[in-house]
N, C-alpha and C. Protein backbone atom coordinates (compact mmCIF):
# COMPACT_ATOMS: atom_id res chain seq x y z
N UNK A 1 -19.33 -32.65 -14.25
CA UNK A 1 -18.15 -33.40 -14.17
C UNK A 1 -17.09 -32.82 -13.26
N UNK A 2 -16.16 -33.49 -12.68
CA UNK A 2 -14.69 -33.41 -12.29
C UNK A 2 -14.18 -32.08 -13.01
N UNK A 3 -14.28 -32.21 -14.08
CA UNK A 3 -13.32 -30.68 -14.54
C UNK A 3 -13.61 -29.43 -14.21
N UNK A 4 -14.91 -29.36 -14.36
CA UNK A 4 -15.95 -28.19 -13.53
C UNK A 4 -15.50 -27.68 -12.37
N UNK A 5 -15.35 -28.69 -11.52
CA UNK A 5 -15.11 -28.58 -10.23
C UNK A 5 -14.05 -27.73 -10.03
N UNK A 6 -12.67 -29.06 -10.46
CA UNK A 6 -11.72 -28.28 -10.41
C UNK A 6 -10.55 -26.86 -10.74
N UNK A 7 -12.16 -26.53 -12.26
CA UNK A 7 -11.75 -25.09 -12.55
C UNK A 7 -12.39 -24.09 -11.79
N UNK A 8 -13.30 -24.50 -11.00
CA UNK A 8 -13.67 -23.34 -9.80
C UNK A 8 -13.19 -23.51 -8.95
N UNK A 9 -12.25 -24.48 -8.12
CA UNK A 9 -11.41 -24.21 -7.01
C UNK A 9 -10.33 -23.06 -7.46
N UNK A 10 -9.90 -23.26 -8.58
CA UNK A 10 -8.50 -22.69 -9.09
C UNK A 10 -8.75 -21.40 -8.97
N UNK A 11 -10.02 -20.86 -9.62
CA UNK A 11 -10.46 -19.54 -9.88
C UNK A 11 -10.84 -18.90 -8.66
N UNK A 12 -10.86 -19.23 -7.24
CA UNK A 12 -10.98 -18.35 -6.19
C UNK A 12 -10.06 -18.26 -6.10
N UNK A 13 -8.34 -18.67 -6.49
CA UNK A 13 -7.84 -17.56 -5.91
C UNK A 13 -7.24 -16.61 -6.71
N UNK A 14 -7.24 -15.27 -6.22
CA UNK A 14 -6.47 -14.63 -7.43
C UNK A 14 -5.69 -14.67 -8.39
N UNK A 15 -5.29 -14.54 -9.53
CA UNK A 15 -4.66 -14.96 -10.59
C UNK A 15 -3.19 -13.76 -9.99
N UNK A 16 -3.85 -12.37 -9.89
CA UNK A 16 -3.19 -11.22 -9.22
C UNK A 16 -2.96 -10.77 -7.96
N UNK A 17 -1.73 -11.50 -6.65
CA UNK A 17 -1.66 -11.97 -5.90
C UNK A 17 -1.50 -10.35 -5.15
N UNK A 18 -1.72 -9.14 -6.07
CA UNK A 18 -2.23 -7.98 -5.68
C UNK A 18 -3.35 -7.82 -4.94
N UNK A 19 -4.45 -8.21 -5.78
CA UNK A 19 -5.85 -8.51 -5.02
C UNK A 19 -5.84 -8.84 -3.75
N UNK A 20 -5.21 -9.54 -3.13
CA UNK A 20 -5.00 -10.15 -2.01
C UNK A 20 -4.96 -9.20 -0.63
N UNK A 21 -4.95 -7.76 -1.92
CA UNK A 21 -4.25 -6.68 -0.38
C UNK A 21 -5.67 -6.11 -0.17
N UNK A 22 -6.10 -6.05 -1.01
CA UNK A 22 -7.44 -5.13 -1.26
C UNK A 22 -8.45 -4.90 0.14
N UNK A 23 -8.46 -3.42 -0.02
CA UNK A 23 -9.10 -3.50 1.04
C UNK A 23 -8.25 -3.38 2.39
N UNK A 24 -6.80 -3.72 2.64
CA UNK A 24 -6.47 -3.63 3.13
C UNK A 24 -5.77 -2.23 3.85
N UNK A 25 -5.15 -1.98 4.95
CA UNK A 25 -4.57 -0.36 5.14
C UNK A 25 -3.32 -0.62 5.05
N UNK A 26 -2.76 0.47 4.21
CA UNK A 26 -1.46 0.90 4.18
C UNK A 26 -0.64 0.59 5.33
N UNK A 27 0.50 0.35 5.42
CA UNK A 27 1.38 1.03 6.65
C UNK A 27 1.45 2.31 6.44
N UNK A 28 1.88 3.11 7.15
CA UNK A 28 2.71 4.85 6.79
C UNK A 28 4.14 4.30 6.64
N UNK A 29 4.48 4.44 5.89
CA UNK A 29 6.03 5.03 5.57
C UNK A 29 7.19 6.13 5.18
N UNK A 30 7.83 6.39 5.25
CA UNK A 30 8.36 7.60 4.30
C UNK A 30 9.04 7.55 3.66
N UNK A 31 9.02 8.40 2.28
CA UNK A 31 9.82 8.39 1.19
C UNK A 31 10.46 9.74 1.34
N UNK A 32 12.05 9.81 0.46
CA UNK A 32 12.75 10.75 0.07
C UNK A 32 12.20 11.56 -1.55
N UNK A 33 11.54 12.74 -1.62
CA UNK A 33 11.70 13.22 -2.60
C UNK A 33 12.65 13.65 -3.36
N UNK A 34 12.28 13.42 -5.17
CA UNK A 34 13.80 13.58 -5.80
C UNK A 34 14.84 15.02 -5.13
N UNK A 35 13.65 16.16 -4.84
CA UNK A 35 14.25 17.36 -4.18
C UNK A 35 14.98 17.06 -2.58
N UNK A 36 14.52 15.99 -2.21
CA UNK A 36 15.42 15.74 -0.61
C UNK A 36 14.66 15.84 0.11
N UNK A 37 13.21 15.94 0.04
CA UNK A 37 12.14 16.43 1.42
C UNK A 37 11.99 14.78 1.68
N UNK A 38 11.67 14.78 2.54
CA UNK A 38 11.06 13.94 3.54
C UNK A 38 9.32 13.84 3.03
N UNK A 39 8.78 12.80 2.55
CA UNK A 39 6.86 12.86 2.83
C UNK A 39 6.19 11.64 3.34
N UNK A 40 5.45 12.30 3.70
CA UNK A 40 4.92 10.11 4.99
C UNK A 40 4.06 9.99 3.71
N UNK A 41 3.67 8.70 3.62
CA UNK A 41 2.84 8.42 2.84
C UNK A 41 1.25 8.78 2.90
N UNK A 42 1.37 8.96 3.97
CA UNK A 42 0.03 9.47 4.71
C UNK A 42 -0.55 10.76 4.20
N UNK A 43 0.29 11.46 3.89
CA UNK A 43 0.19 12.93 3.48
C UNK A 43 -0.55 12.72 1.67
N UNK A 44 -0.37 11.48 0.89
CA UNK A 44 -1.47 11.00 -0.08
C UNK A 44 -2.66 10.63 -0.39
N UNK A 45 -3.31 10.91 1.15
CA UNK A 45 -4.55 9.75 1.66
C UNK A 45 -5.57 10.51 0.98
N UNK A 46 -5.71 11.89 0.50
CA UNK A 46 -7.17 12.79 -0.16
C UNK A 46 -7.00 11.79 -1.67
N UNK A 47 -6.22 11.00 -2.54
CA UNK A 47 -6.79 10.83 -3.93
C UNK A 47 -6.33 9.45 -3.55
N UNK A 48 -6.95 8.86 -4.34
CA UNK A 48 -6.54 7.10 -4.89
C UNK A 48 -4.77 7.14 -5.35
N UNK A 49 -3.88 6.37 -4.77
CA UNK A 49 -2.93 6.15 -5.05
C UNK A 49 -1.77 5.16 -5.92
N UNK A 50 -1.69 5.32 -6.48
CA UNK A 50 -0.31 4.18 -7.03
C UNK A 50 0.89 4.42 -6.95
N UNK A 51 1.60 3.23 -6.01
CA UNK A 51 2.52 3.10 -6.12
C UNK A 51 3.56 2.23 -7.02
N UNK A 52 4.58 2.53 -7.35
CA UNK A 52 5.05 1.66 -8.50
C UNK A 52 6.62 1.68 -8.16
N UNK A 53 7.08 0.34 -7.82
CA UNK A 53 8.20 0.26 -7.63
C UNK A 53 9.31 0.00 -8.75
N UNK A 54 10.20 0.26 -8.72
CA UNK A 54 10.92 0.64 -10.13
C UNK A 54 12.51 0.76 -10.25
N UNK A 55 13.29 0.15 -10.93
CA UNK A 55 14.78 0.62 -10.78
C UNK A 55 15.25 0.89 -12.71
N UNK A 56 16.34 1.30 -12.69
CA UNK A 56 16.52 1.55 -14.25
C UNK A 56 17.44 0.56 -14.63
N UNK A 57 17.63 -0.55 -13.89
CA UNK A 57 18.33 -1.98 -14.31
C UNK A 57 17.48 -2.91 -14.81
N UNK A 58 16.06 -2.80 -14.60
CA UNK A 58 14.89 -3.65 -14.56
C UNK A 58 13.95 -3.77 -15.86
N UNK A 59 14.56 -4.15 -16.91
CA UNK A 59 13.93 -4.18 -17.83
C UNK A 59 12.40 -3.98 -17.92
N UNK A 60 11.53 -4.70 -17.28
CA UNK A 60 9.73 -4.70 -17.18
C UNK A 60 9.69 -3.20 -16.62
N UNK A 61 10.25 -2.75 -15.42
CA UNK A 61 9.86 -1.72 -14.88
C UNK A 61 10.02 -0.49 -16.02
N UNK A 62 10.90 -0.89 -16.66
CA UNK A 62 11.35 0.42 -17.87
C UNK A 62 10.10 0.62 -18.85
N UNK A 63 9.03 -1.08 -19.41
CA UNK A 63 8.53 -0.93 -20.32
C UNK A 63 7.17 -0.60 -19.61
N UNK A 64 7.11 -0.53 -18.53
CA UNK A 64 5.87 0.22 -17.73
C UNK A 64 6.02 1.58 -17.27
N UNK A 65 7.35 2.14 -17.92
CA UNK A 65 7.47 3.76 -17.52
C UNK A 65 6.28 4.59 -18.48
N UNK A 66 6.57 4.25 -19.41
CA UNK A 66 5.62 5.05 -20.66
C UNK A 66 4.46 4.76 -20.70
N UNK A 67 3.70 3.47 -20.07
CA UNK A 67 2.46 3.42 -19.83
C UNK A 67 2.18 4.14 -18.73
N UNK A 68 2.96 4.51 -17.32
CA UNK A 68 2.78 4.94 -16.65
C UNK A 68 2.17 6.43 -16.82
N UNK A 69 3.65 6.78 -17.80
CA UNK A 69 3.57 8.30 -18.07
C UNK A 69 2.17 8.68 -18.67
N UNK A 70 1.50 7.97 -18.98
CA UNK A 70 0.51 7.98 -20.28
C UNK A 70 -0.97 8.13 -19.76
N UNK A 71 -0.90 7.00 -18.23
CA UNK A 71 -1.97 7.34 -17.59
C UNK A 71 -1.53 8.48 -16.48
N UNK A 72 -0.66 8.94 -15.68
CA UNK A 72 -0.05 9.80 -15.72
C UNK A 72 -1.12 11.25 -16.53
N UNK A 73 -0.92 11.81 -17.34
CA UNK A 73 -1.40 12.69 -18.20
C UNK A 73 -2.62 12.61 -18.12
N UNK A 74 -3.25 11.30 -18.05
CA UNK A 74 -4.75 11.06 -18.49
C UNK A 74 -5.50 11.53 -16.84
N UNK A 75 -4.88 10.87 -15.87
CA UNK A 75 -5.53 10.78 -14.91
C UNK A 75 -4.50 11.64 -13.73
N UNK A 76 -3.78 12.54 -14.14
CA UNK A 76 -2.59 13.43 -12.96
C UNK A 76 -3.32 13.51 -11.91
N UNK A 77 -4.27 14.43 -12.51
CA UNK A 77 -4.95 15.55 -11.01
C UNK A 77 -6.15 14.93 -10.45
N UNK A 78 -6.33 13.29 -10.34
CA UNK A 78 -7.00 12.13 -9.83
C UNK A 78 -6.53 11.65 -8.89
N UNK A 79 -5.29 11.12 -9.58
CA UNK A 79 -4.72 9.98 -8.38
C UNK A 79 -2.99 10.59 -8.52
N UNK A 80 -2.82 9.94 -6.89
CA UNK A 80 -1.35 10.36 -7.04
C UNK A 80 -0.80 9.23 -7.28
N UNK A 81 0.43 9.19 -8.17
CA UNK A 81 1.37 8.43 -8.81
C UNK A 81 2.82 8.81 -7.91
N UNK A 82 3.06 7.56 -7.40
CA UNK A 82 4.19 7.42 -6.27
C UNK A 82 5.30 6.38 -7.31
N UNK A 83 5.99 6.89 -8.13
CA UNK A 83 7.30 5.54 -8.34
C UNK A 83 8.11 5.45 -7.49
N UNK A 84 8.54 4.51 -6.32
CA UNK A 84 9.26 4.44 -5.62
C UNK A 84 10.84 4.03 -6.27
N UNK A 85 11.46 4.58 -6.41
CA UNK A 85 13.07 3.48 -6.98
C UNK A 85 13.76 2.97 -5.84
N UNK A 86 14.01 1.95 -6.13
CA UNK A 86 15.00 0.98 -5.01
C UNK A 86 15.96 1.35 -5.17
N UNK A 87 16.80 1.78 -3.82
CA UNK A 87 18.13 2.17 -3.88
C UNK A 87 18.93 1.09 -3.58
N UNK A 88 19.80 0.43 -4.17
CA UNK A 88 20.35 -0.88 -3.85
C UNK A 88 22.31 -0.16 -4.01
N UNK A 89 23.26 -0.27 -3.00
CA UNK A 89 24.07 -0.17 -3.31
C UNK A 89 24.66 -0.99 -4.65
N UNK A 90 24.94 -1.90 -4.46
CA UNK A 90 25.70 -2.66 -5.52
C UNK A 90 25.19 -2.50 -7.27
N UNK A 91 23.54 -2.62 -7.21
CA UNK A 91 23.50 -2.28 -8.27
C UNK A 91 22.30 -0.65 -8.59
N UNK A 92 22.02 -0.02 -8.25
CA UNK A 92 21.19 1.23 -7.95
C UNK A 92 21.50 2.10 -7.10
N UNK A 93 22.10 3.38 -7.56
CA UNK A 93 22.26 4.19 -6.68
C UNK A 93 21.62 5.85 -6.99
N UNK A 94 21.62 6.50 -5.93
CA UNK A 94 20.24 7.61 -6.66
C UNK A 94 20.95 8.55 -7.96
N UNK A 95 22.40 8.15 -8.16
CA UNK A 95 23.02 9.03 -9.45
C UNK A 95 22.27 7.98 -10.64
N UNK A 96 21.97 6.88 -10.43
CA UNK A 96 21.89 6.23 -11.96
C UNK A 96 20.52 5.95 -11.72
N UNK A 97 19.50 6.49 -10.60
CA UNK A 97 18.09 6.66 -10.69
C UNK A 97 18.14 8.06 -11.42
N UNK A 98 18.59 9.09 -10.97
CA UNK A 98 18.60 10.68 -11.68
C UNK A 98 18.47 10.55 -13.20
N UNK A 99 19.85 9.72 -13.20
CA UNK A 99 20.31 9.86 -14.95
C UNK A 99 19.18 8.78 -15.80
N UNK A 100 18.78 8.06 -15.38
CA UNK A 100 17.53 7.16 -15.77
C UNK A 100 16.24 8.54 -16.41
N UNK A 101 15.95 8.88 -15.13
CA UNK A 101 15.04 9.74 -15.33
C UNK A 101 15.36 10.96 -16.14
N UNK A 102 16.04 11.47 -16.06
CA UNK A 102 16.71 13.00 -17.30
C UNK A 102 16.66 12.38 -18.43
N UNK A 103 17.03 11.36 -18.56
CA UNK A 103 17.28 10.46 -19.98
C UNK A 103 15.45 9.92 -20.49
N UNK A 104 14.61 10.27 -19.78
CA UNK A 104 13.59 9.47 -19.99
C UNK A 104 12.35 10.25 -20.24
């Protein structure tokens, strides 16, 4: 029937519009470490990576800190774990990323 059909069009495309990258290459970019260094992203390329973007205004991002932390522990010396925080003047700035994190 008709319904068949149209539940296998639906299902090619990703549900997780993540997938989509797969496979794909990075850009290089660079991030500021909390210490102030400078690191290209490139300098992560020996382990499997995650990046996780994140602010401490962001409710979801908060309730994925502790899962983070969790695989984190399980899997440290595997993969590197990159949380990027958005620095947004108006509402994020790296004093209330700091105090996020000390607090956490």
């Amino acid at each position: 029937g008709d319904a068949n059909q149209s539940q296998a069009s639906s299902t090619s495309k990703p549900e997780n519009s993540a997938l989509e990258l797969n496979a794909q290459q990075l850009p290089d970019f660079k991030l500021t470490s909390p210490d102030g260094r400078e690191l290209s992203i490139s300098s992560f390329s020996d382990k499997p990576l995650l990046i996780v973007e994140w602010a401490s205004w962001c409710p979801d991002c908060r309730n994925q800190l502790p899962i983070i932390q969790k695989m984190y522990e399980k899997y440290g010396n595997q993969v590197h774990f990159v949380l990027i925080n958005l620095i947004e003047p108006d509402k994020e700035t790296a004093e209330t990323a700091d105090r996020y994190i000390s607090q956490g």
